[in-house]
C-alpha atoms as a PDB file:
ATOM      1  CA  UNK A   1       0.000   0.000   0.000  1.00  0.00           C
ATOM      2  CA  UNK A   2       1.532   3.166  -0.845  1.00  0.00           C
ATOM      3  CA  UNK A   3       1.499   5.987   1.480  1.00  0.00           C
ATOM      4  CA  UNK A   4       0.619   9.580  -0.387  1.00  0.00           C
ATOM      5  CA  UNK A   5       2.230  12.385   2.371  1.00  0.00           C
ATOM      6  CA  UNK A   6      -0.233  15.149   3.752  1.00  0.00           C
ATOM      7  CA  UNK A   7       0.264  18.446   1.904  1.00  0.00           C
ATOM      8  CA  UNK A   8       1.383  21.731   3.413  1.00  0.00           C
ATOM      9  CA  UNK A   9       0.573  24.887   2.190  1.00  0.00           C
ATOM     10  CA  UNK A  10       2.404  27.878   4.046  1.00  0.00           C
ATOM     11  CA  UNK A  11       3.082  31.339   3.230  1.00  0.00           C
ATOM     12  CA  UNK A  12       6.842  32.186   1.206  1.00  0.00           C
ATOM     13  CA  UNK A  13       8.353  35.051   1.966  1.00  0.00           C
ATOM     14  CA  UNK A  14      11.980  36.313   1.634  1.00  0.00           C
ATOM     15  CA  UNK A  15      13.916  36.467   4.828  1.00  0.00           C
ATOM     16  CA  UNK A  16      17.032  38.587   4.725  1.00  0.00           C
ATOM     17  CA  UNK A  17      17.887  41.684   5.624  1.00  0.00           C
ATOM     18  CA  UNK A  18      15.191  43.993   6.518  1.00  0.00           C
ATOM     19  CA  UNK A  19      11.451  43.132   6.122  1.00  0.00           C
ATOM     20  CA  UNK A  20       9.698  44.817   3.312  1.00  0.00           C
ATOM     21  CA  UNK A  21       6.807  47.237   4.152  1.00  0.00           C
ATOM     22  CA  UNK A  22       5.286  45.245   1.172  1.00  0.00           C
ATOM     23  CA  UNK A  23       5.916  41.603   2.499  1.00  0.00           C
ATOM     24  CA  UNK A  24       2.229  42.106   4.918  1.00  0.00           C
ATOM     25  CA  UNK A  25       0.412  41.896   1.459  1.00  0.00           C
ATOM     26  CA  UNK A  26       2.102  38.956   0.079  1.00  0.00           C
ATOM     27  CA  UNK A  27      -0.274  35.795  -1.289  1.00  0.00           C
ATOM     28  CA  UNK A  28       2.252  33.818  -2.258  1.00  0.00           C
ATOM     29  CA  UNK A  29       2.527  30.226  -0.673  1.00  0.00           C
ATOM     30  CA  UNK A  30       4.494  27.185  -0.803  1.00  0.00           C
ATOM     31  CA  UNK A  31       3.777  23.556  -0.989  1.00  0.00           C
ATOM     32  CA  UNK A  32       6.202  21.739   0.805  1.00  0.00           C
ATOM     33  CA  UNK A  33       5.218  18.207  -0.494  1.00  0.00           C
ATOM     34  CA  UNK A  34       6.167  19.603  -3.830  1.00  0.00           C
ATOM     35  CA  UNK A  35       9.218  20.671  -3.160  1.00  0.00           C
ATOM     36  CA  UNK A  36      10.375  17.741  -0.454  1.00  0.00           C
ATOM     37  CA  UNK A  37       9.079  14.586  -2.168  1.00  0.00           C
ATOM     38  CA  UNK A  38       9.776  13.929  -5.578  1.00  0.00           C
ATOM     39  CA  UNK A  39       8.237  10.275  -5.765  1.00  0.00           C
ATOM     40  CA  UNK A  40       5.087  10.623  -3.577  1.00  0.00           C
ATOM     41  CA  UNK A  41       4.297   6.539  -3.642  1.00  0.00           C
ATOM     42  CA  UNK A  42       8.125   6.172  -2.838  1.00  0.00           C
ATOM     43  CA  UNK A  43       8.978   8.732  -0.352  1.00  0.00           C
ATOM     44  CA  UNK A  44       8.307   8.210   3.561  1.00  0.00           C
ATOM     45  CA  UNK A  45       8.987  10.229   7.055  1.00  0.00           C
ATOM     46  CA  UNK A  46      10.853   8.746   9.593  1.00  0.00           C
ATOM     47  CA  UNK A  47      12.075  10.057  13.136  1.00  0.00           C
ATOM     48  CA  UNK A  48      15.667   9.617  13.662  1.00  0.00           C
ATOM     49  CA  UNK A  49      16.922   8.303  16.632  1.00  0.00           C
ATOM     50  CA  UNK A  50      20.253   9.138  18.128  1.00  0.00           C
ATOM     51  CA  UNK A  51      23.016  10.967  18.280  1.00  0.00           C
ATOM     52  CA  UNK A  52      25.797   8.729  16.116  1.00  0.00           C
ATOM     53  CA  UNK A  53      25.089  10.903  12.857  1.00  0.00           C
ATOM     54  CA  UNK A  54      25.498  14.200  14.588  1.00  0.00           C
ATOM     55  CA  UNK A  55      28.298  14.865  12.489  1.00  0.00           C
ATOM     56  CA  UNK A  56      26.446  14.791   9.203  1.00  0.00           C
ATOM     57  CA  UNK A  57      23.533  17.472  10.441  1.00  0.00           C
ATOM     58  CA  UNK A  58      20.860  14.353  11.114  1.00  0.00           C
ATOM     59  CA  UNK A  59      19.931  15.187  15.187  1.00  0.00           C
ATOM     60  CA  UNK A  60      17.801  12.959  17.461  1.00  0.00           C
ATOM     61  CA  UNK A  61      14.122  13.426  16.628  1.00  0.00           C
ATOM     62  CA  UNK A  62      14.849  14.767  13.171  1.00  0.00           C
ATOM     63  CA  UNK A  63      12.349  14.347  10.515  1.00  0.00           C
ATOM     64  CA  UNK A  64      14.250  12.071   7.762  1.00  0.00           C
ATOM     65  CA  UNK A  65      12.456  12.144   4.254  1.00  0.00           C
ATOM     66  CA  UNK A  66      13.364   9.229   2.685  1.00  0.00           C
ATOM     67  CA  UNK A  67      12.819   8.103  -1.004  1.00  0.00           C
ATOM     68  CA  UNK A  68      12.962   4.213  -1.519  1.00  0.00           C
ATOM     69  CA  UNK A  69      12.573   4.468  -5.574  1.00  0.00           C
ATOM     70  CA  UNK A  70      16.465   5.794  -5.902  1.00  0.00           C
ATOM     71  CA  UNK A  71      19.268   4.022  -6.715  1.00  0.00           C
ATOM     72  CA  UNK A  72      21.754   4.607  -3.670  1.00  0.00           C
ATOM     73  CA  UNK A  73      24.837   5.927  -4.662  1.00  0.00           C
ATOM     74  CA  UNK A  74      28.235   6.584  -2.750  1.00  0.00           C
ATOM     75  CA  UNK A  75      28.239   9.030  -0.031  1.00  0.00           C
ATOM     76  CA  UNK A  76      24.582   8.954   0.260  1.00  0.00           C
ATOM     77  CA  UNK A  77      22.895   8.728   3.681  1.00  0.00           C
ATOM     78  CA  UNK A  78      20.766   5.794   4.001  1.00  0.00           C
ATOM     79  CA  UNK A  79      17.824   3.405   5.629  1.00  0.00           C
ATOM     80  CA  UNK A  80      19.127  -0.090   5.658  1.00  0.00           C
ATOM     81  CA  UNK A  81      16.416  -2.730   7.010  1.00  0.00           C
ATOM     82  CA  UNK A  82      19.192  -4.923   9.505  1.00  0.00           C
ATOM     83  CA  UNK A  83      16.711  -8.476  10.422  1.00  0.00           C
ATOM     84  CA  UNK A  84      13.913  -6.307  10.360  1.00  0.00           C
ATOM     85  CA  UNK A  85      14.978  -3.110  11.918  1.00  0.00           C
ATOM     86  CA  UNK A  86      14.996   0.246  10.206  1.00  0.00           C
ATOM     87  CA  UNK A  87      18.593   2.223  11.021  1.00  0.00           C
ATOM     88  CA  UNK A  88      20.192   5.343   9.348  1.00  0.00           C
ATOM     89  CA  UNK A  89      23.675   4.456   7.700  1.00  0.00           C
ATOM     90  CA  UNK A  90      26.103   6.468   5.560  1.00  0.00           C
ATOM     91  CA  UNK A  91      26.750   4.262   2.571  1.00  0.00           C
ATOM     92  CA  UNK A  92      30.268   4.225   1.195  1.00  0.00           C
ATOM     93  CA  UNK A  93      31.002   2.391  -2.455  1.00  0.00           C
ATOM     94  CA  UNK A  94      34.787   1.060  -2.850  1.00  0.00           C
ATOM     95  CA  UNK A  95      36.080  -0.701  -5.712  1.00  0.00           C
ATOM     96  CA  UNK A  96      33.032  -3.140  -6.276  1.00  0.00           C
ATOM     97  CA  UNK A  97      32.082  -3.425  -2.521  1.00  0.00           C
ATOM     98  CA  UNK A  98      29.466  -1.720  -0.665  1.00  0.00           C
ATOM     99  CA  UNK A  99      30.156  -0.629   3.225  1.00  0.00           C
ATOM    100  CA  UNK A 100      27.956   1.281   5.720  1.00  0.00           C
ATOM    101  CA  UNK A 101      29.342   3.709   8.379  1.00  0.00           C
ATOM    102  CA  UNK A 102      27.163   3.774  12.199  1.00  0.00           C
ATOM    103  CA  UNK A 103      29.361   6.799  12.741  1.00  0.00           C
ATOM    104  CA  UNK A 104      31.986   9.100  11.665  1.00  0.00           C
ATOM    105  CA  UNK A 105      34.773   7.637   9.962  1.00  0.00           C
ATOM    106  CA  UNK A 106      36.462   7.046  12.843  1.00  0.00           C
ATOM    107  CA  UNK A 107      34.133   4.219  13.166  1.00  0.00           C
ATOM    108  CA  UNK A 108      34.476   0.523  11.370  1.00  0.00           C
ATOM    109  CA  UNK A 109      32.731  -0.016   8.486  1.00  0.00           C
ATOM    110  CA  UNK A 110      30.493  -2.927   7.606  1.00  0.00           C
ATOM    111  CA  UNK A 111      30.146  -4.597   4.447  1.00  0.00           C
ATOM    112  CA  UNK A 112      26.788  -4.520   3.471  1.00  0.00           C
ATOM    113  CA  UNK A 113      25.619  -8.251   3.796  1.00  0.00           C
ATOM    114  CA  UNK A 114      22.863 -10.276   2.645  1.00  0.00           C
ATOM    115  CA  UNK A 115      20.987  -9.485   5.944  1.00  0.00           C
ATOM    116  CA  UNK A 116      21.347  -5.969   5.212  1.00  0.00           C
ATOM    117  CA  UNK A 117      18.954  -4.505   3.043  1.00  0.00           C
ATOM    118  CA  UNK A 118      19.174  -0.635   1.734  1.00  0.00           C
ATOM    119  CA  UNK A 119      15.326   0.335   1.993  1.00  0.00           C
ATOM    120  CA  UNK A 120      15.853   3.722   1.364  1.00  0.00           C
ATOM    121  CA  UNK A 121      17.764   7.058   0.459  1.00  0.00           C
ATOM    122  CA  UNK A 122      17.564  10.207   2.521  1.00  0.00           C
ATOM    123  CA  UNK A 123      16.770  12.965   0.531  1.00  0.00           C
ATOM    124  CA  UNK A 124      16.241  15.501   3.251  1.00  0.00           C
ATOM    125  CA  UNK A 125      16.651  16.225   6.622  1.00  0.00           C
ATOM    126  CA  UNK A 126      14.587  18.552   8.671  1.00  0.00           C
ATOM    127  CA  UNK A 127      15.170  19.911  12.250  1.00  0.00           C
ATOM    128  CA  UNK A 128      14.156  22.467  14.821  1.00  0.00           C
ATOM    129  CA  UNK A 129      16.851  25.205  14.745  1.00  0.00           C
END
C-alpha cells in the first residue's frame, strides 16, 4: 500500500535583511510536499533516533524524508532494514564493494551483507533550529 504524504501549504516570503513594508500583502505560498518529495508513492517520514550521525547534520528526533525508488549511490545517507529493523547508515562504495558507516569515519565499516537490506535514500533532513 503506498502511502501519499499530507500536503502543506504555508506562506513564502523572503527572509534577509530587513522586512519589506510590502511583504504584509504577500499571497504567495508554498507547498512543501512539492518541493520535499519527488516520488510521492516512494517517499516516507521517519524520526531519527540518536546521536551517532550528529556529524552529518541528522539530530535525534529529526524528521528524515526518505525516497525508496532511488538508486543509492556513494556518499549517500541511508535506511538499511538490519533483520527487520529500520537504522540510518552512511553508505560508502569502494572498488566493487558496498560498506555502511554507524558513525563518523572514525568508526568501522560494515560490508553490506545479505541481511542488510538498503530500503531507502535520505533525501532531506529537517530539524528544529
Amino acid at each position: 500500500m503506498a502511502v501519499r504524504p499530507a500536503s502543506c501549504s504555508l506562506p513564502l516570503a523572503g527572509a534577509s535583511g530587513f522586512a519589506s513594508p510590502a511583504d504584509e500583502y504577500a499571497q504567495t505560498r508554498i507547498n512543501l510536499s512539492e518541493h520535499l518529495i519527488s516520488h510521492p508513492e516512494a517517499s516516507f517520514i521517519l524520526i531519527s533516533v540518536g546521536n551517532t550521525l550528529n556529524h552529518l547534520g541528522i539530530f535525534d528526533g529529526d524528521y528524515l524524508v526518505v525516497d525508496k525508488s532511488l538508486k543509492p549511490a556513494h556518499q549517500n545517507i541511508v535506511i538499511v532494514n538490519l533483520n527487520g529493523h529500520l537504522t540510518v547508515k552512511h553508505l560508502l562504495k569502494l572498488e566493487s564493494k558496498k560498506w555502511v558507516l554507524q558513525g563518523g569515519l572514525e568508526t568501522k565499516a560494515l560490508s553490506l551483507t545479505e541481511d542488510m537490506q538498503i530500503w531507502g535514500v535520505v533525501k532531506w533532513v529537517l530539524h528544529k533550529v
